[in-house]
PDB file of N, CA and C in Angstrom:
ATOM      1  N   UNK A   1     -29.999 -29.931  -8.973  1.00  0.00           N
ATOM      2  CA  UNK A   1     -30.350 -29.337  -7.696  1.00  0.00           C
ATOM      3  C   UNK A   1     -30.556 -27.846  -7.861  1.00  0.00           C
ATOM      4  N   UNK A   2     -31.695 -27.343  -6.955  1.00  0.00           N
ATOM      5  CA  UNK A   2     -31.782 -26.103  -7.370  1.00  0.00           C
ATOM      6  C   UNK A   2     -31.138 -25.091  -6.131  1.00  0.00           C
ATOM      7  N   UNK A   3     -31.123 -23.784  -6.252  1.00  0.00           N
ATOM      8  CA  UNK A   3     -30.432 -23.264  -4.785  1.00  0.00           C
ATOM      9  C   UNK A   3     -31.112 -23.181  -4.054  1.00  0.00           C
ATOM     10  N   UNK A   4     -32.589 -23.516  -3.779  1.00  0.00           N
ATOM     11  CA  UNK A   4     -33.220 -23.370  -2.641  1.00  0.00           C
ATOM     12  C   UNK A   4     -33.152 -24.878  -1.986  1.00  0.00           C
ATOM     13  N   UNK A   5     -33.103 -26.063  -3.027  1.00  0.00           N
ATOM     14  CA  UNK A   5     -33.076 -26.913  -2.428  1.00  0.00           C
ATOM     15  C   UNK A   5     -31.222 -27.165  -1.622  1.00  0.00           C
ATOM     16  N   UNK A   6     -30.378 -26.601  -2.167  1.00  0.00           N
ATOM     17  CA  UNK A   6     -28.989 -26.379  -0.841  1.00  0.00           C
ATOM     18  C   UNK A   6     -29.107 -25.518   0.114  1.00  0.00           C
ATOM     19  N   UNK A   7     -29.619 -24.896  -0.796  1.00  0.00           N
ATOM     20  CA  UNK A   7     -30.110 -23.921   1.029  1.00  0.00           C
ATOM     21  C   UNK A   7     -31.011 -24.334   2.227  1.00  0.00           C
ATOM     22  N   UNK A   8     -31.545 -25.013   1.862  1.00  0.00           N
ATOM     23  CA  UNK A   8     -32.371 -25.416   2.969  1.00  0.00           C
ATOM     24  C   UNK A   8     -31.279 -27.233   3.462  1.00  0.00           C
ATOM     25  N   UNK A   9     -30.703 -28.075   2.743  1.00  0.00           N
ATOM     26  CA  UNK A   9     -30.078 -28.849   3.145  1.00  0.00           C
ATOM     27  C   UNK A   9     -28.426 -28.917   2.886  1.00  0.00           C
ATOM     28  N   UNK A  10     -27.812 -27.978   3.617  1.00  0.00           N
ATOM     29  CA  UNK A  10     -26.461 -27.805   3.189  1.00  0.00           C
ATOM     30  C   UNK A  10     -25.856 -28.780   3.443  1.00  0.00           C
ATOM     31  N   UNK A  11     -24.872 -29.264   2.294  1.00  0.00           N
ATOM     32  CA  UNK A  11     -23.589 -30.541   2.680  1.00  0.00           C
ATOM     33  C   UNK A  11     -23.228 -30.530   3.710  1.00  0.00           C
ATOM     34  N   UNK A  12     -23.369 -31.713   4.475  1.00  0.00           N
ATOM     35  CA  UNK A  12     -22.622 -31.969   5.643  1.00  0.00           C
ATOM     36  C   UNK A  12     -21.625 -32.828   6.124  1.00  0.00           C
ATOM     37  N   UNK A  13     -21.151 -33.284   4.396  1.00  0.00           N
ATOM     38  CA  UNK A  13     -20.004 -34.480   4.513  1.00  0.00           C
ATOM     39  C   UNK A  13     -18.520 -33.591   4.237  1.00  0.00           C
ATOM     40  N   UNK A  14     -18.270 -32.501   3.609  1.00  0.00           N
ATOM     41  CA  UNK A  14     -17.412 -31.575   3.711  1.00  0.00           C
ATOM     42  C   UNK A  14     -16.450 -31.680   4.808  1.00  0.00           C
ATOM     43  N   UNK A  15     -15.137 -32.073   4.535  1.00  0.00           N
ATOM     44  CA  UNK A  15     -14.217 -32.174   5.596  1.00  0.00           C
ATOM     45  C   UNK A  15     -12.541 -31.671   4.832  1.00  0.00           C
ATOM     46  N   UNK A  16     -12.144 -31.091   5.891  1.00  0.00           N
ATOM     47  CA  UNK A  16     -10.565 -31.185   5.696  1.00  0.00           C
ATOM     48  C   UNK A  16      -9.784 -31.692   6.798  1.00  0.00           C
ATOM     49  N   UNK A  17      -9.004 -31.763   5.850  1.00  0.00           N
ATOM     50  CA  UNK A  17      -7.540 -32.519   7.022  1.00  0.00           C
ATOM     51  C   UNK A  17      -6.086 -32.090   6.337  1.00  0.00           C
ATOM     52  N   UNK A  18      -5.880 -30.533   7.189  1.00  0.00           N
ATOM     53  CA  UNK A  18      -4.674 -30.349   6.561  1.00  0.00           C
ATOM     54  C   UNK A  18      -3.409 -31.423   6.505  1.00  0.00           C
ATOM     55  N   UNK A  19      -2.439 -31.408   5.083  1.00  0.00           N
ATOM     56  CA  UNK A  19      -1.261 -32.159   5.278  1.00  0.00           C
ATOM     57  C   UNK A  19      -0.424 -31.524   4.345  1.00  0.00           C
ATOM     58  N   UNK A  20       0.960 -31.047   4.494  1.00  0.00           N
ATOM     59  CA  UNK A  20       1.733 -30.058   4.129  1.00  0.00           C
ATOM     60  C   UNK A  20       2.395 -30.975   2.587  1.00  0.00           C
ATOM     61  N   UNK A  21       2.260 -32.535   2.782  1.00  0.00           N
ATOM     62  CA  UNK A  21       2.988 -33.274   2.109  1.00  0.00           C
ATOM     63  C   UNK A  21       1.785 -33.778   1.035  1.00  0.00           C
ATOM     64  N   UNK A  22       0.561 -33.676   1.010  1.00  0.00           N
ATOM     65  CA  UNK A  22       0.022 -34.146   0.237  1.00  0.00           C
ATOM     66  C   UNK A  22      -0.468 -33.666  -1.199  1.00  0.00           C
ATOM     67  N   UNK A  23       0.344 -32.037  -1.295  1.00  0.00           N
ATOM     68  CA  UNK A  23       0.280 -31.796  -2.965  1.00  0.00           C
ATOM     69  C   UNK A  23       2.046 -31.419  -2.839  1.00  0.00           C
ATOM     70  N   UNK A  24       2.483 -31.460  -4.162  1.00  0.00           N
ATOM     71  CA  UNK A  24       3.134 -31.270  -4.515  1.00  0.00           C
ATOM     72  C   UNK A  24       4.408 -29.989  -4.265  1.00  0.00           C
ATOM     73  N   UNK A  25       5.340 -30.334  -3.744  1.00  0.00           N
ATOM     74  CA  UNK A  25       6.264 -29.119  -3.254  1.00  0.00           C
ATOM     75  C   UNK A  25       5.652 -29.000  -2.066  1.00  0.00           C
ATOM     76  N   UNK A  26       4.917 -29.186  -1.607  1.00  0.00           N
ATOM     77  CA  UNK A  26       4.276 -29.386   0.021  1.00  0.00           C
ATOM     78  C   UNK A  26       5.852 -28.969   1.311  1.00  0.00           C
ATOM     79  N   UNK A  27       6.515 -30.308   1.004  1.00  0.00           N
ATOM     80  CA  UNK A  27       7.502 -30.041   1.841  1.00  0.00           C
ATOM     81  C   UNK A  27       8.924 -28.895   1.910  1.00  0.00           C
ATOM     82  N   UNK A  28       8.689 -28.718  -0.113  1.00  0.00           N
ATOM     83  CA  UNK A  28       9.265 -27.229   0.197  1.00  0.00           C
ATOM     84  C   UNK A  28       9.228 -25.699   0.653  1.00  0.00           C
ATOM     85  N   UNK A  29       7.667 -26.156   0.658  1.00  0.00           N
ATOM     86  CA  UNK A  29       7.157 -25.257   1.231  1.00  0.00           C
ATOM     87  C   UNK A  29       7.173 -24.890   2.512  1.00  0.00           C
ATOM     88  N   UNK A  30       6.868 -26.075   3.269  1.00  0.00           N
ATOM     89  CA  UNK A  30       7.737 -26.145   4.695  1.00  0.00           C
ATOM     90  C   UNK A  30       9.091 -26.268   5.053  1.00  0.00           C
ATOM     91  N   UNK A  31      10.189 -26.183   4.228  1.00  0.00           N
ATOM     92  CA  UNK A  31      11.492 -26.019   4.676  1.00  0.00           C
ATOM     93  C   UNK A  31      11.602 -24.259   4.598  1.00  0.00           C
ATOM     94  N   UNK A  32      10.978 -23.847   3.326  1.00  0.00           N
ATOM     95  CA  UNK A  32      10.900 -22.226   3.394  1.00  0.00           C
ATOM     96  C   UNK A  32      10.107 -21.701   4.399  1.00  0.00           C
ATOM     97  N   UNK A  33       9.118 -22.119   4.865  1.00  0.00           N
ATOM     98  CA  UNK A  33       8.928 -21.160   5.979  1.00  0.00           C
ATOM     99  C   UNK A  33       9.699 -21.725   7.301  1.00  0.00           C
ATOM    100  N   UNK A  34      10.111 -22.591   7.044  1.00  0.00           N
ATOM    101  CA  UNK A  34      11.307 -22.783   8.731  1.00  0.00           C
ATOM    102  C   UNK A  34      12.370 -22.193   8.140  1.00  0.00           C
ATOM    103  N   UNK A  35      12.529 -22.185   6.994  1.00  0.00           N
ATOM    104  CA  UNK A  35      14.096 -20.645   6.626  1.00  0.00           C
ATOM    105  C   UNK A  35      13.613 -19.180   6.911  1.00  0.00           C
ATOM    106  N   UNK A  36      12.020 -18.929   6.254  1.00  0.00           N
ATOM    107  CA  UNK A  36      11.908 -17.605   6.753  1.00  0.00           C
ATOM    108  C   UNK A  36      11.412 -17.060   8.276  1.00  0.00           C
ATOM    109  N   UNK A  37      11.532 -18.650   8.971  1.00  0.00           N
ATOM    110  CA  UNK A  37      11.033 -18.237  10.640  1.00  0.00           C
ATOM    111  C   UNK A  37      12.817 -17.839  10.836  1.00  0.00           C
ATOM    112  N   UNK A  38      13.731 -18.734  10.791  1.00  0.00           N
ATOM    113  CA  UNK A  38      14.848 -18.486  10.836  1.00  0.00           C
ATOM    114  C   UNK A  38      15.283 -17.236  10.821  1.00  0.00           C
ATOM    115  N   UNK A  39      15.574 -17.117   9.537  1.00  0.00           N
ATOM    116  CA  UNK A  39      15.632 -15.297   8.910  1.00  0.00           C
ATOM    117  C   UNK A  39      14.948 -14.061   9.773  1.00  0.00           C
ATOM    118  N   UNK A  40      14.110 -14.892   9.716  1.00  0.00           N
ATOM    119  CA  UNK A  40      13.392 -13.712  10.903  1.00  0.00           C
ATOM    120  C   UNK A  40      13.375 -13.295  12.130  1.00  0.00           C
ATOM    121  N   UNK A  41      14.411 -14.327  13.186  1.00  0.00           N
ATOM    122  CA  UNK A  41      14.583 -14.552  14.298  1.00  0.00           C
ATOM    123  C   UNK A  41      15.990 -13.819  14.492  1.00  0.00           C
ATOM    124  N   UNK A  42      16.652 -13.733  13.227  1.00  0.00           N
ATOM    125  CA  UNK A  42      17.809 -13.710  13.254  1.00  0.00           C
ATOM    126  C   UNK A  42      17.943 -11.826  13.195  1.00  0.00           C
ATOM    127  N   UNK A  43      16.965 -11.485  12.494  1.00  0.00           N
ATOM    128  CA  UNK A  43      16.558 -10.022  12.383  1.00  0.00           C
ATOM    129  C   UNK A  43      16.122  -9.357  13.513  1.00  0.00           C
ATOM    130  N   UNK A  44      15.286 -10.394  14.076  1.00  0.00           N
ATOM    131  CA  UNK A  44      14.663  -9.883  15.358  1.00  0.00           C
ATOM    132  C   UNK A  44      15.723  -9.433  16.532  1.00  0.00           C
ATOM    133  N   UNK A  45      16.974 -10.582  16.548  1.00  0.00           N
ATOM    134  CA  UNK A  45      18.354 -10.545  17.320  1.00  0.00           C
ATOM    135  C   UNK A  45      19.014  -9.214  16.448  1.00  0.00           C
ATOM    136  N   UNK A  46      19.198  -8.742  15.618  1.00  0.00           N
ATOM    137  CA  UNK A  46      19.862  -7.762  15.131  1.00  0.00           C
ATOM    138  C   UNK A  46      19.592  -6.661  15.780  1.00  0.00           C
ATOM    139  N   UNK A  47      17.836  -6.663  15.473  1.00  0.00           N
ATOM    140  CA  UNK A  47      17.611  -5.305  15.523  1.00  0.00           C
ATOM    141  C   UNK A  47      17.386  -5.542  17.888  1.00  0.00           C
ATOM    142  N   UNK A  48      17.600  -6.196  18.001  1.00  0.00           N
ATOM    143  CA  UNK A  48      17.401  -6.308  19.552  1.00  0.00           C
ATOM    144  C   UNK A  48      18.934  -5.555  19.890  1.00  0.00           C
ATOM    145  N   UNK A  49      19.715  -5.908  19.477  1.00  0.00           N
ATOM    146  CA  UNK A  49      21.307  -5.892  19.459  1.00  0.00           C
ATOM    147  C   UNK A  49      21.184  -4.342  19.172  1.00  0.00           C
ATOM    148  N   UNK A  50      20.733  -4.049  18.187  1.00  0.00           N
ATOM    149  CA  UNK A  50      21.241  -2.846  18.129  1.00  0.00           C
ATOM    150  C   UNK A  50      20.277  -1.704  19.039  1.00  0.00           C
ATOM    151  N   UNK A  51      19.439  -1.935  18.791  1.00  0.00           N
ATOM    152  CA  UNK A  51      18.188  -0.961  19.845  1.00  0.00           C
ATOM    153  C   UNK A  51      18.826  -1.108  21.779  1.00  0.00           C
ATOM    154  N   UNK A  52      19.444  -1.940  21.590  1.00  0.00           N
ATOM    155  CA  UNK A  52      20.028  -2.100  23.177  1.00  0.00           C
ATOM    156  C   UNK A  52      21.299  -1.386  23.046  1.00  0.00           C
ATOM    157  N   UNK A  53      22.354  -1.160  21.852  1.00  0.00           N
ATOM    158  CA  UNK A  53      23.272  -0.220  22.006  1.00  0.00           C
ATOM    159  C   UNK A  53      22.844   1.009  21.930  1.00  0.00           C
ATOM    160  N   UNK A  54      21.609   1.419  20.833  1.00  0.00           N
ATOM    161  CA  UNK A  54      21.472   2.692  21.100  1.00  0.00           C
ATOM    162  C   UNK A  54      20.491   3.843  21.890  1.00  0.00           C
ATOM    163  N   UNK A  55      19.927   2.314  22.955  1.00  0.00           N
ATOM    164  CA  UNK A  55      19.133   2.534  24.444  1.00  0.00           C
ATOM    165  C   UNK A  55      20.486   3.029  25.177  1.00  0.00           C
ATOM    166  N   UNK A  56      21.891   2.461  25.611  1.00  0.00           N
ATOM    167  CA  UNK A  56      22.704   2.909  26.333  1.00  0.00           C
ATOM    168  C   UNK A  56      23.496   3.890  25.538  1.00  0.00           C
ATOM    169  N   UNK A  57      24.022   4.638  24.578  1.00  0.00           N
ATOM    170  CA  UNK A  57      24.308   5.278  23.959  1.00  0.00           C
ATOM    171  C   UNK A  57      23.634   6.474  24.527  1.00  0.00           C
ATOM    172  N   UNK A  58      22.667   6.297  24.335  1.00  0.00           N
ATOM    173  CA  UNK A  58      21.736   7.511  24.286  1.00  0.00           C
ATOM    174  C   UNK A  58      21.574   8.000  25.877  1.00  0.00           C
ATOM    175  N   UNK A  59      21.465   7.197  26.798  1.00  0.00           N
ATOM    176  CA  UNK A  59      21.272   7.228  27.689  1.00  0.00           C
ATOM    177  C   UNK A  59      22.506   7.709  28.648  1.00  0.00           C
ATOM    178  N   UNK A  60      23.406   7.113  28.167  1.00  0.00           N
ATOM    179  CA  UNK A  60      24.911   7.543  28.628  1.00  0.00           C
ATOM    180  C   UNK A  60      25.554   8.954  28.353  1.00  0.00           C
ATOM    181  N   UNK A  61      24.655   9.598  26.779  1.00  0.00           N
ATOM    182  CA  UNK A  61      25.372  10.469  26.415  1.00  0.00           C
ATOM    183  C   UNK A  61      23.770  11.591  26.518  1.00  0.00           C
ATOM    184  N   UNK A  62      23.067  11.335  27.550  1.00  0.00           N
ATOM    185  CA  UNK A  62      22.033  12.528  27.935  1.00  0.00           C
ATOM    186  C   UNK A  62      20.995  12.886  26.525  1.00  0.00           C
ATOM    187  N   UNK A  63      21.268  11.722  25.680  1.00  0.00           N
ATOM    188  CA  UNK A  63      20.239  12.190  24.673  1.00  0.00           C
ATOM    189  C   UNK A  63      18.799  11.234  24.812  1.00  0.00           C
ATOM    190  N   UNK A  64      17.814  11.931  25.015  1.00  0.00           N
ATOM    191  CA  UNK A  64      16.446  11.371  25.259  1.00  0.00           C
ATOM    192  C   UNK A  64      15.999  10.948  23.797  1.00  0.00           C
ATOM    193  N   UNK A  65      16.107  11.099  22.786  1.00  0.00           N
ATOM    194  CA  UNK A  65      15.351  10.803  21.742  1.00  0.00           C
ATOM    195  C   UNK A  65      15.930   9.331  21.375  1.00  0.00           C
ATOM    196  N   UNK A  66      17.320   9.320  21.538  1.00  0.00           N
ATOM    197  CA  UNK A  66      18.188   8.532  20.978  1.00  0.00           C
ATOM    198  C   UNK A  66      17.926   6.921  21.808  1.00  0.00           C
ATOM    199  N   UNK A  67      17.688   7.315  23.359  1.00  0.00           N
ATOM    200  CA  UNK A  67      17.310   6.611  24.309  1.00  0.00           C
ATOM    201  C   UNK A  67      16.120   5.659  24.659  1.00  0.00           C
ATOM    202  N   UNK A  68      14.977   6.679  24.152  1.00  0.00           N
ATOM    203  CA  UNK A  68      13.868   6.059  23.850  1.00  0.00           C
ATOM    204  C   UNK A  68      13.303   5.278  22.364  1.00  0.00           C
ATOM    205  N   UNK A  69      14.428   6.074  21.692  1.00  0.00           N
ATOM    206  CA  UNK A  69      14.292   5.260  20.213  1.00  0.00           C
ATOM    207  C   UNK A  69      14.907   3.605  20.275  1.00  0.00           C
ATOM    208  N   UNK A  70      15.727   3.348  20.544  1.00  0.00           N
ATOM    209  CA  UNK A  70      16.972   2.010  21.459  1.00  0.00           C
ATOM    210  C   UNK A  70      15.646   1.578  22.468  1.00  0.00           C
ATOM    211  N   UNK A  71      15.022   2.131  23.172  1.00  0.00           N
ATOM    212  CA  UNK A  71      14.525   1.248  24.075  1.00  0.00           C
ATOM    213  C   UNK A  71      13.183   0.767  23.054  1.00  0.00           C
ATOM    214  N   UNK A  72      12.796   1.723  22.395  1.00  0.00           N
ATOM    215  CA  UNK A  72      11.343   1.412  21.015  1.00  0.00           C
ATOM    216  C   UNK A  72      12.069   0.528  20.294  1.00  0.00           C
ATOM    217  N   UNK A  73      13.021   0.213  20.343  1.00  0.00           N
ATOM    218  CA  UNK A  73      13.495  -1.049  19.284  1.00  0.00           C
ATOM    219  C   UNK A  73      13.930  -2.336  19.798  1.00  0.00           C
ATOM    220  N   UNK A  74      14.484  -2.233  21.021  1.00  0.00           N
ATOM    221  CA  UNK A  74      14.609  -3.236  22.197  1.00  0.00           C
ATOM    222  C   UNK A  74      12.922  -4.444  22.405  1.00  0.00           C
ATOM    223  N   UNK A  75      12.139  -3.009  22.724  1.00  0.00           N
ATOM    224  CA  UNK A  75      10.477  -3.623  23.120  1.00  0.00           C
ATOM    225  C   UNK A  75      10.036  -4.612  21.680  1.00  0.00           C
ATOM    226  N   UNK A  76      10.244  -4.061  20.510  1.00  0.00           N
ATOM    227  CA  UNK A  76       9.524  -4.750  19.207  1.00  0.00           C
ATOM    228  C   UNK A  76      10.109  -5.424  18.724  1.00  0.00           C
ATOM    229  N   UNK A  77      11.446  -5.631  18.961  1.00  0.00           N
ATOM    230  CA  UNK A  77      12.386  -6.703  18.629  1.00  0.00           C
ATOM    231  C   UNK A  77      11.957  -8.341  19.586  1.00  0.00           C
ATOM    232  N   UNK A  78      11.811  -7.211  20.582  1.00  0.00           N
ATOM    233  CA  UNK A  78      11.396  -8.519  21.782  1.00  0.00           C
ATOM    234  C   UNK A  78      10.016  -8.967  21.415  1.00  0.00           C
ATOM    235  N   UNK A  79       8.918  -8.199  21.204  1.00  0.00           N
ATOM    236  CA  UNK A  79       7.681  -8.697  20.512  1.00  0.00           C
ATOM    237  C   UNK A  79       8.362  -9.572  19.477  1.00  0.00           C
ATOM    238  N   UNK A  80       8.236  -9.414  18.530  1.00  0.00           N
ATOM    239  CA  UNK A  80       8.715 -10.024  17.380  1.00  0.00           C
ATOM    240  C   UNK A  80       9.125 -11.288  17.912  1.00  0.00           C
ATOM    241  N   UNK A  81      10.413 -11.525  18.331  1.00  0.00           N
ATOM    242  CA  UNK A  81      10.388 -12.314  18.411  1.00  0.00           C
ATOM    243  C   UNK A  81       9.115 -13.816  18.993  1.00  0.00           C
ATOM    244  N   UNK A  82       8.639 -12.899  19.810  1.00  0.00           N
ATOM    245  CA  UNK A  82       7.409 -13.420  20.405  1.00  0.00           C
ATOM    246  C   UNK A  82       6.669 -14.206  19.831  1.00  0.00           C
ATOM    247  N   UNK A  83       6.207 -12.896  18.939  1.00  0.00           N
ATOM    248  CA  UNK A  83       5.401 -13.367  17.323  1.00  0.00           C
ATOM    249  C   UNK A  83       5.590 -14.751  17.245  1.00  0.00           C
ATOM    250  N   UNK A  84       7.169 -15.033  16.518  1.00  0.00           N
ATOM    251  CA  UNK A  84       8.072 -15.895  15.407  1.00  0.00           C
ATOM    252  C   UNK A  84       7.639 -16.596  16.320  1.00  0.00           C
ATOM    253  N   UNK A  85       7.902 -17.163  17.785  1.00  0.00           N
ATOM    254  CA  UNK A  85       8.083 -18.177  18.375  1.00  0.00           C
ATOM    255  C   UNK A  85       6.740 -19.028  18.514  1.00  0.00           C
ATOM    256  N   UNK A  86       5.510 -17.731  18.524  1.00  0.00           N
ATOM    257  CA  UNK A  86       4.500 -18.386  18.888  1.00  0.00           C
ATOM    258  C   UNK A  86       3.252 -17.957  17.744  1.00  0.00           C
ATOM    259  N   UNK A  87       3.626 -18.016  16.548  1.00  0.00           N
ATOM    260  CA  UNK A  87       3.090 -18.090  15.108  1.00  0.00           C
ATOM    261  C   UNK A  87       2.252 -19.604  15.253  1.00  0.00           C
ATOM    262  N   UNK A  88       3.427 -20.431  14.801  1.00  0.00           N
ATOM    263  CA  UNK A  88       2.454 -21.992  14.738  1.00  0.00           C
ATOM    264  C   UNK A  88       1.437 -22.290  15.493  1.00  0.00           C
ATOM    265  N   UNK A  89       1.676 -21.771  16.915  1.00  0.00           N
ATOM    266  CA  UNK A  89       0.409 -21.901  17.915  1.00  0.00           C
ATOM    267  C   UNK A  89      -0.522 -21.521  17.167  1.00  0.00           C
ATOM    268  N   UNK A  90      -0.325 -20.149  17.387  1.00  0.00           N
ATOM    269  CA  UNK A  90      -1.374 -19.344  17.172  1.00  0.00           C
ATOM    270  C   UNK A  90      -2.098 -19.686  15.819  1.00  0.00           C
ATOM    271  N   UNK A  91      -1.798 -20.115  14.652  1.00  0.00           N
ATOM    272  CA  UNK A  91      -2.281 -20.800  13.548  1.00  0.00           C
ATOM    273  C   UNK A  91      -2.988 -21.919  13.806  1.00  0.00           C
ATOM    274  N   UNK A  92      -2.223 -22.812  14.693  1.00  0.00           N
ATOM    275  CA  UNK A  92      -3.356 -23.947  15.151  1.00  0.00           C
ATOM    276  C   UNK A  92      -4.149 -23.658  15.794  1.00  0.00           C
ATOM    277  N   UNK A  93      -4.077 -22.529  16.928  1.00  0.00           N
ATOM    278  CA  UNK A  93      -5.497 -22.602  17.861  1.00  0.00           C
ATOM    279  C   UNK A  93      -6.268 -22.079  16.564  1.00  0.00           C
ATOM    280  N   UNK A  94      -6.718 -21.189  15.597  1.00  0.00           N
ATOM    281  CA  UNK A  94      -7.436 -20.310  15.410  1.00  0.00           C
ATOM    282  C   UNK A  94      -7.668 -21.326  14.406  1.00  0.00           C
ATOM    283  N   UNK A  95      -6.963 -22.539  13.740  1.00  0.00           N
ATOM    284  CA  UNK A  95      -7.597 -23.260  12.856  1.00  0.00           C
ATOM    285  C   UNK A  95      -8.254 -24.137  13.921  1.00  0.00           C
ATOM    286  N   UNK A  96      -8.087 -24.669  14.730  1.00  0.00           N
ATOM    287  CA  UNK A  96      -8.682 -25.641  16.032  1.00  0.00           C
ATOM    288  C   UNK A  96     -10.136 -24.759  16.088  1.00  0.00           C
ATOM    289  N   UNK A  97     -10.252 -23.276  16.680  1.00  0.00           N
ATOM    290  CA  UNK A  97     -11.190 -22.667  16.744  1.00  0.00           C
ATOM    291  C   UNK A  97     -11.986 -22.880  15.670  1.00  0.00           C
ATOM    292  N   UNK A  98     -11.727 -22.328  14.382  1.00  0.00           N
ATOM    293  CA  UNK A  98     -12.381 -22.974  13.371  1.00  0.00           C
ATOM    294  C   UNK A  98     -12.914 -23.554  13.213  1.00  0.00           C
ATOM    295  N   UNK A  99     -12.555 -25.183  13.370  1.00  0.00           N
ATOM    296  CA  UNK A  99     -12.965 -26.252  13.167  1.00  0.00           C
ATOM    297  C   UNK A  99     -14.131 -26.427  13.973  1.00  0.00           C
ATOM    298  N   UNK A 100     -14.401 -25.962  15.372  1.00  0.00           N
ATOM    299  CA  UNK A 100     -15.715 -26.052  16.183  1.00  0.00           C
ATOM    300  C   UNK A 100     -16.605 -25.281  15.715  1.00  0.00           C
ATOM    301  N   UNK A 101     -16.270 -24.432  14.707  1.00  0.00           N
ATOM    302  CA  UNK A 101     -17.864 -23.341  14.152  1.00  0.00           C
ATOM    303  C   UNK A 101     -18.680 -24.585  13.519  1.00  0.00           C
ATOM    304  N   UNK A 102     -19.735 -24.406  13.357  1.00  0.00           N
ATOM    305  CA  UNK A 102     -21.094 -25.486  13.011  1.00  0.00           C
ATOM    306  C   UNK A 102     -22.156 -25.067  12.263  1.00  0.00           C
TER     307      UNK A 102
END
């Protein structure tokens, strides 16, 4: 085949069908990323925990930098978590999206 003749009739039997289990270590691969969603949720609670003590800290003791830094860590902790929770979605819609390009 030459490249003008694929170019003008591109394969159209080309398909996937993701499956996490069908090569090898597949499923360890999916226990590690449900450990590193874990891990990560758990960070997200840390740093929420602490950005909320040193939002009232700061706030209690008239320091503005300290206050808004605690509340900047409160907000992205809370994103974050966001993220973590809604990762898989967001992987499927945009592979779903995908899949309708033509």
């Amino acid at each position: 085949m030459t490249l003008s003749t694929l170019a003008a009739s591109p394969p159209t039997s080309i398909t996937m069908t993701p499956d996490v289990g069908s090569l090898p270590g597949g499923n360890l691969l999916q226990q590690l990323a449900n450990g590193l969603g874990g891990w990560a949720l758990v960070l997200a609670l840390a740093g929420l925990l602490i950005g909320a003590a040193a939002w009232a800290l700061g706030s209690h003791s008239q320091n503005y930098q300290h206050s808004m830094a605690g509340r900047r860590a409160v907000l992205v902790s809370g994103l974050a978590a966001i993220l973590i929770g809604a990762a898989p979605g967001l992987v499927n819609f945009f592979f779903t999206a995908g899949q309708g390009v033509k």
